[in-house]
Protein backbone atom coordinates (compact mmCIF):
# COMPACT_ATOMS: atom_id res chain seq x y z
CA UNK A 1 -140.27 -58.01 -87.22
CA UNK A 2 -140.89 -56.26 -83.47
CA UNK A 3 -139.05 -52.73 -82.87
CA UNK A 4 -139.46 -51.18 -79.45
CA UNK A 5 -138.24 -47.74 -78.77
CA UNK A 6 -138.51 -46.36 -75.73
CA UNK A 7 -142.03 -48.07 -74.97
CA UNK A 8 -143.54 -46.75 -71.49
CA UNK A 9 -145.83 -48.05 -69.51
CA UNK A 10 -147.15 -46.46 -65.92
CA UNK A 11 -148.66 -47.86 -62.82
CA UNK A 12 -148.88 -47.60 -59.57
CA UNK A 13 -145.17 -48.36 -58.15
CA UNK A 14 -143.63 -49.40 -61.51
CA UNK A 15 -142.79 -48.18 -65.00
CA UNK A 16 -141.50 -49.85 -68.29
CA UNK A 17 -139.28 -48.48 -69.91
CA UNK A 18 -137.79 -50.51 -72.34
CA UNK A 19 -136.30 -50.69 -75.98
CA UNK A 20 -135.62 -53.99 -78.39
CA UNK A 21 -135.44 -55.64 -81.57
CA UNK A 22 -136.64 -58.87 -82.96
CA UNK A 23 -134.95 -59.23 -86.94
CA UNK A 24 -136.33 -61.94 -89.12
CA UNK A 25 -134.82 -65.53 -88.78
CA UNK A 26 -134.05 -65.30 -85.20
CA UNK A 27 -135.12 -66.08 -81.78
CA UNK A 28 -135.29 -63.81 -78.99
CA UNK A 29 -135.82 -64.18 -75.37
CA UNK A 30 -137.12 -61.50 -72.74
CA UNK A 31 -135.52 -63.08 -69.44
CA UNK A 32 -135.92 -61.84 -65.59
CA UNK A 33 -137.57 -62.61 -62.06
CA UNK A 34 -141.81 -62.22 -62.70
CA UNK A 35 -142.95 -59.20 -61.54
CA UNK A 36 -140.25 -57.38 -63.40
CA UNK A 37 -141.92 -56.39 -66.75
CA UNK A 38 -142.15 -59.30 -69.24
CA UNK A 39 -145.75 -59.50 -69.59
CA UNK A 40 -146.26 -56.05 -69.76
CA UNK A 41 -144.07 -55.69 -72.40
CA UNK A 42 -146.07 -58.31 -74.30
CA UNK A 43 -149.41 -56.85 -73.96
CA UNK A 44 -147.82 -53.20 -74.70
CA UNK A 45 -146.10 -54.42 -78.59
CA UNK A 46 -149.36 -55.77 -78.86
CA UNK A 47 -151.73 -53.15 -78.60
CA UNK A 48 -153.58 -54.87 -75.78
CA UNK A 49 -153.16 -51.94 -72.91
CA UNK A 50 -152.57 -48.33 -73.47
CA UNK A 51 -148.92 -46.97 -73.26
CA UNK A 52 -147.55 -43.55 -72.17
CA UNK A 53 -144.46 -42.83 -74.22
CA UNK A 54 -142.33 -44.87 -76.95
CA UNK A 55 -143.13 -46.31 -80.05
CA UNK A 56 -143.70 -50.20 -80.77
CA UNK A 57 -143.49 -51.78 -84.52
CA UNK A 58 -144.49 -55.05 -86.09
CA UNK A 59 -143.41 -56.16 -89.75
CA UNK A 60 -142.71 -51.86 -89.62
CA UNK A 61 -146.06 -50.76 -88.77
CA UNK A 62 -147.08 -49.16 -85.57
CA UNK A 63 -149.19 -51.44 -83.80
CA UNK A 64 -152.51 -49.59 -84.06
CA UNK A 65 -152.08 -49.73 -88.21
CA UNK A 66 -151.74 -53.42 -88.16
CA UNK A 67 -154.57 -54.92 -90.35
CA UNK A 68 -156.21 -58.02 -90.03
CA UNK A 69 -154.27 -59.95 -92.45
CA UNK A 70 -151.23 -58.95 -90.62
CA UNK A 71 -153.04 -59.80 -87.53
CA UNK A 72 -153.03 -63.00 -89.27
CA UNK A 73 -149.15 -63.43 -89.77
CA UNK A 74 -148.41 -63.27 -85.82
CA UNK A 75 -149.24 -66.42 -83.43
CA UNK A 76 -150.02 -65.57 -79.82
CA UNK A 77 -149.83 -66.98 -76.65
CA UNK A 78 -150.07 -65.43 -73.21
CA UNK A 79 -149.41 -65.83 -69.43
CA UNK A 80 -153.08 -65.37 -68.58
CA UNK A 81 -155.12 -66.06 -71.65
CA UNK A 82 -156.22 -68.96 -73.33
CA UNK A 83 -159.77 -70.64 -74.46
CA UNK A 84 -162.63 -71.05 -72.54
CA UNK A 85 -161.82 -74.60 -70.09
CA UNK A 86 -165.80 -75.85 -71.21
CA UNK A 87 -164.31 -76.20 -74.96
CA UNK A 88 -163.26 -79.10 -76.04
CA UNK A 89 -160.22 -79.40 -78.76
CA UNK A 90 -162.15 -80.11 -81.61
CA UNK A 91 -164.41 -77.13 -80.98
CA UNK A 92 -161.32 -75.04 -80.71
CA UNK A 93 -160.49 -76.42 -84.49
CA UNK A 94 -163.69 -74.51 -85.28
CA UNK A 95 -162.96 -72.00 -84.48
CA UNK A 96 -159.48 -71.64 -85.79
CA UNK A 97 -160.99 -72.69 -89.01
CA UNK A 98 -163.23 -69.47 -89.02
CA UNK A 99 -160.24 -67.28 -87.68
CA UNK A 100 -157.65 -67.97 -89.94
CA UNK A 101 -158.03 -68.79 -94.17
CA UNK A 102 -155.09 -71.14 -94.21
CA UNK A 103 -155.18 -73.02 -90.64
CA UNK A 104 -154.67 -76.77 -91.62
CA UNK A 105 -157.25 -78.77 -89.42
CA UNK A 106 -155.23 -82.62 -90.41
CA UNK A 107 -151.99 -81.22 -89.50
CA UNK A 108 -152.99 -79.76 -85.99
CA UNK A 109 -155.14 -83.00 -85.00
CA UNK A 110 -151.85 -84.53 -86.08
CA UNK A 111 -149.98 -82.55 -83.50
CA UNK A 112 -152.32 -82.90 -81.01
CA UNK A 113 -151.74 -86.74 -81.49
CA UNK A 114 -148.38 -86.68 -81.14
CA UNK A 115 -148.10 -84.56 -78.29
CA UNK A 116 -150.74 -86.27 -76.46
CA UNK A 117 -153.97 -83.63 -76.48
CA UNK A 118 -157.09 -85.35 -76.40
CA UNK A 119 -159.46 -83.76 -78.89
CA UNK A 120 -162.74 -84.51 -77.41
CA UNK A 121 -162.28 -83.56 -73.27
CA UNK A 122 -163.14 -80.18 -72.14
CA UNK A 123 -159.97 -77.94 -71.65
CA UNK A 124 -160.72 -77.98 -67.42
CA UNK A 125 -159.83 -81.54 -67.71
CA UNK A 126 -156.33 -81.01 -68.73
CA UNK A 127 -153.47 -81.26 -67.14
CA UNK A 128 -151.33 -77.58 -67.01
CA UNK A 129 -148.21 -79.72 -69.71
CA UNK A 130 -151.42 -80.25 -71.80
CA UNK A 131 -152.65 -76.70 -71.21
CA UNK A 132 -149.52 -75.46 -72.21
CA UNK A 133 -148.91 -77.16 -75.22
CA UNK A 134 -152.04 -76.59 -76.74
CA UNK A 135 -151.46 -73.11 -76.43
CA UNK A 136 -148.31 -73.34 -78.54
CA UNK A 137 -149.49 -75.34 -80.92
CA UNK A 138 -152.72 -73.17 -81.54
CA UNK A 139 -149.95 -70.54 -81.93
CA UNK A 140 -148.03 -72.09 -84.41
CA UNK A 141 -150.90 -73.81 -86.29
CA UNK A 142 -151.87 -71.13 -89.19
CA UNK A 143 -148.41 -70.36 -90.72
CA UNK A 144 -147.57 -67.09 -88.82
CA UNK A 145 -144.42 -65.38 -89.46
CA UNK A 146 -143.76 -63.99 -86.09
CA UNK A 147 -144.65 -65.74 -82.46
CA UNK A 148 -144.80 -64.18 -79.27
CA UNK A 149 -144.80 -66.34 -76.54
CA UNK A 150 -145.21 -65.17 -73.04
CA UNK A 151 -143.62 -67.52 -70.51
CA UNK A 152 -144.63 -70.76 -72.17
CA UNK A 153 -143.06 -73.45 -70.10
CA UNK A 154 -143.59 -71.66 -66.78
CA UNK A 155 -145.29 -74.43 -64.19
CA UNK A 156 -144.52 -77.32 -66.22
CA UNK A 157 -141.65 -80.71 -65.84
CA UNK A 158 -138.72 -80.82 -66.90
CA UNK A 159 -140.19 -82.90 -70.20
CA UNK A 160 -143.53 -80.97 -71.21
CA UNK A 161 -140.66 -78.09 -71.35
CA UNK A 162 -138.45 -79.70 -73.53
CA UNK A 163 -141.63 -80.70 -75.13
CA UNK A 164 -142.45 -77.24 -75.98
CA UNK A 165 -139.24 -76.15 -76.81
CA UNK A 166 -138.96 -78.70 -79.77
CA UNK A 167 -142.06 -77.69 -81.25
CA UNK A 168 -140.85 -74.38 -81.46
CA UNK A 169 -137.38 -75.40 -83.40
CA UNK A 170 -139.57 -77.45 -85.94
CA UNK A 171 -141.66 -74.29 -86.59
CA UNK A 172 -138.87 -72.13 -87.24
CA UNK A 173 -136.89 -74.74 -89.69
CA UNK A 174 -139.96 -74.61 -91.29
CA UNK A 175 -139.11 -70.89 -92.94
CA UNK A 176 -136.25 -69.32 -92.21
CA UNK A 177 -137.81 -66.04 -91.84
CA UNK A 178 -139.73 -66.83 -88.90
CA UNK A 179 -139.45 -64.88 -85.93
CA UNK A 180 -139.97 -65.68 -82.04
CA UNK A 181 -140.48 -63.42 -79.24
CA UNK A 182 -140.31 -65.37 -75.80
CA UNK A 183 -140.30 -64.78 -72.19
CA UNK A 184 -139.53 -66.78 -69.36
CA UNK A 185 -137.99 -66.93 -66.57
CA UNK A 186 -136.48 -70.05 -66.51
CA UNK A 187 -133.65 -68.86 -68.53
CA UNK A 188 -131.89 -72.32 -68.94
CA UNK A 189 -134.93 -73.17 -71.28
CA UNK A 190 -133.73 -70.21 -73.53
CA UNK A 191 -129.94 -70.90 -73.54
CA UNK A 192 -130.14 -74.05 -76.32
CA UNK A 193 -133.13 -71.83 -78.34
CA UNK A 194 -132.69 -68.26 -78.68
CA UNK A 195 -130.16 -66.02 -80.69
CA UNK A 196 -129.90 -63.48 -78.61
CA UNK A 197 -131.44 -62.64 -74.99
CA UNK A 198 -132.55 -59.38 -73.45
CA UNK A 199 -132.40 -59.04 -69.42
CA UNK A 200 -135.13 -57.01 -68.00
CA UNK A 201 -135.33 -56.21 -64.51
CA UNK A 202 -137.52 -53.38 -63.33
CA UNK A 203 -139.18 -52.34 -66.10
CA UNK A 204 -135.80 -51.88 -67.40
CA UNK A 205 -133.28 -53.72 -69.95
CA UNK A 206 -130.49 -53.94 -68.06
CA UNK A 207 -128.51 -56.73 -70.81
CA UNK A 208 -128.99 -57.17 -74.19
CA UNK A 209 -126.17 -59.92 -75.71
CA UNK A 210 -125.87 -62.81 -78.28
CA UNK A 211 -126.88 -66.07 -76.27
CA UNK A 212 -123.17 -67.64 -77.29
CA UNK A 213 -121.52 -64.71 -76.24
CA UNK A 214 -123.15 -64.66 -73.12
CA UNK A 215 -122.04 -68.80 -72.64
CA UNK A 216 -118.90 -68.82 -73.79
CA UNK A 217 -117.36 -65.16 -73.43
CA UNK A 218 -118.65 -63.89 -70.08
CA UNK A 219 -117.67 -64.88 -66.45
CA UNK A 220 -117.33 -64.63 -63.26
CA UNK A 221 -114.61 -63.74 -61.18
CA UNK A 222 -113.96 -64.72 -57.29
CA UNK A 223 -111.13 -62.73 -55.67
CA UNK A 224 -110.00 -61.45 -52.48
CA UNK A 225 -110.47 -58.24 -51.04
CA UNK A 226 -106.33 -58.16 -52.16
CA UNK A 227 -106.68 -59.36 -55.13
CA UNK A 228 -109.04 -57.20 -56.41
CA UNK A 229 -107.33 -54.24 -55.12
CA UNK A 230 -104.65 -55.12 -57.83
CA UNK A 231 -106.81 -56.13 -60.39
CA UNK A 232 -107.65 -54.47 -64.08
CA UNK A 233 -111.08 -53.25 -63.54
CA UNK A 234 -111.27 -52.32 -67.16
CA UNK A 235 -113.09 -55.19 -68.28
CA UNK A 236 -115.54 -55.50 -65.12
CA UNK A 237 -119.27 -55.06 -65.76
CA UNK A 238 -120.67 -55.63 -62.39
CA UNK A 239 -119.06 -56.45 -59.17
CA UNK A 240 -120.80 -58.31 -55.46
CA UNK A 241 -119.59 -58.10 -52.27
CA UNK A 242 -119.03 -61.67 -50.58
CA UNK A 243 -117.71 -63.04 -47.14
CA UNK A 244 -114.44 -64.06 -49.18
CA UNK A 245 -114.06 -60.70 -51.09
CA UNK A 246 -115.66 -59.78 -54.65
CA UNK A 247 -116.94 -61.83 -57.14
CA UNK A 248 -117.63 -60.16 -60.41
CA UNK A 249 -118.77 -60.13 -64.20
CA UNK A 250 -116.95 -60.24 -66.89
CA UNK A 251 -117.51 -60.47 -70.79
CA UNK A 252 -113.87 -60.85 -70.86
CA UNK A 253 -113.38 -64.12 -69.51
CA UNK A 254 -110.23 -65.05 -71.62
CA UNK A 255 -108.17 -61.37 -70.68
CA UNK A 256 -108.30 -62.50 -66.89
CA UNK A 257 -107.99 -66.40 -67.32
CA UNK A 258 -104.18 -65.53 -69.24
CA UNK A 259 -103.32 -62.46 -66.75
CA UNK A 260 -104.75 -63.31 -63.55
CA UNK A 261 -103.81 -67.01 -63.36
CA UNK A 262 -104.48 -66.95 -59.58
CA UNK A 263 -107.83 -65.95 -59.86
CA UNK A 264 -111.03 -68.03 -59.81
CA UNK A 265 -112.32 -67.61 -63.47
CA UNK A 266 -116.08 -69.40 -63.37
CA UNK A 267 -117.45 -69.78 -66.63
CA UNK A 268 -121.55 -69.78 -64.99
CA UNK A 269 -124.62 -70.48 -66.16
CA UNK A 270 -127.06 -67.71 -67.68
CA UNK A 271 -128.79 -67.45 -64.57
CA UNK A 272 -125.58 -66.72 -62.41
CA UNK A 273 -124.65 -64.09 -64.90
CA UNK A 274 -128.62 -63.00 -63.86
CA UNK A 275 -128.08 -62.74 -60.59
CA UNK A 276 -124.33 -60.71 -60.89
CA UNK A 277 -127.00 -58.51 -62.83
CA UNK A 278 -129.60 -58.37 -60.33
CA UNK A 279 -127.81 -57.74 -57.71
CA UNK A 280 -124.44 -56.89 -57.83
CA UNK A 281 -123.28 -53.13 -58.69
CA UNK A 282 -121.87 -51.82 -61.47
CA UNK A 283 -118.16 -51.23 -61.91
């Protein structure tokens, strides 16, 4: 569906530099701090800015061959876009019936029902959950096979986020080749939806790794300065000085829990992992 390879973008003070993959039937998730690349990346695979090295492909086509009709097959929504806030919802159906041959009007008034969009206030009347949603759902509302979603649940309660999240697993039991591209950086959103997750940090991917690899295979490790002058180091990623001694990453949580029974073996969340990442050094 999305194949990056080597895609580079310049400014002032930062560069991306960054390569990835999103195969049909899965769900992908672009994690890190803001500031660090995501949307970039987004506007890049999409043709939207200029880039200065690398190669980005959708359904195999560089992005600058991508016709209309294929235009068609890929549902959008990003960080700082969205429909003028004097529309209303029902003038937004308008205009999705114009854009797009096989958008089904009863089904997304259906939606917009259920998930509590009025259809006939002006989008500066809603609140950011409604925002949000309706950008989704405008996404997802004319059969695409491939979303990219650019930090979709970013501002909004714990339920508007869950809200969105569900509406995204319904799309993609719809057809099993359906793709998603999503960012955040809330990464516990992403740990119960995507397949796989890809860690950027500094216009850089720093870790690319199945999402039930990273729960249930990686650690973290707390030992003493003594402790981990004896200690295997083979199967250390990255490693943090603390007040105590080390603590460090793992994706070999089991080796250390049976040899190293001494040892503090933490299984962490996604976002601890993030932050051994982030700012701990590699081994």
């Amino acid at each position: 569906m999305i194949k990056a390879e080597g895609l580079r973008k310049v400014y002032d003070g930062f560069e991306l530099n960054c390569s990835f993959e999103v195969m049909p039937g899965t769900i992908v998730g672009l994690i890190g701090p803001n500031g660090m690349g995501k949307s970039t990346t987004f506007k890049a695979i999409l043709g939207l800015i200029s880039t200065d090295g690398g190669k980005a492909t959708l359904f195999g086509k560089d992005v600058a061959q991508l016709t209309a009709e294929d235009r068609q097959q890929i549902g959008v929504s990003l960080a700082e876009a969205g429909f003028s806030s004097y529309l209303t919802v029902k003038g937004i159906i308008s205009i999705l019936r114009q854009m797009y041959p096989v958008f089904d009007a009863a089904e997304f008034k259906k939606l917009c029902e259920r998930f509590r969009i009025p259809l006939n206030k002006q989008v500066k009347e809603f609140s950011t959950g409604m925002k949000a949603k309706l950008k989704v759902l405008v996404a997802i509302s004319h059969g695409a096979k491939l979303l990219i979603l650019d930090e979709p649940t970013a501002g909004l309660d714990v339920g508007a986020r869950e809200e969105i999240l569900d509406m995204l697993r319904a799309y993609m039991e719809e057809d099993e080749e359906r793709s998603i591209l999503i960012s955040s950086h809330i990464s516990s959103d992403l740990e119960g939806l995507c397949d796989e997750l890809y860690l950027i940090n500094e216009g850089k991917i720093v870790l690319h790794e199945e999402t039930d690899v990273l729960l249930n295979e990686y650690a973290i490790l707390k030992v003493k300065d003594s402790q981990y002058a004896s200690l295997d180091k083979s199967y250390l990623l990255y490693r943090r000085k603390e007040n105590y001694g080390y603590s460090c990453l793992t994706k070999e949580r089991s080796f250390y829990q049976e040899n190293y029974p001494d040892i503090v073996v933490e299984k962490g969340t996604i976002d601890d992992l993030i932050l051994m990442v982030m700012k701990g050094e590699k081994v």
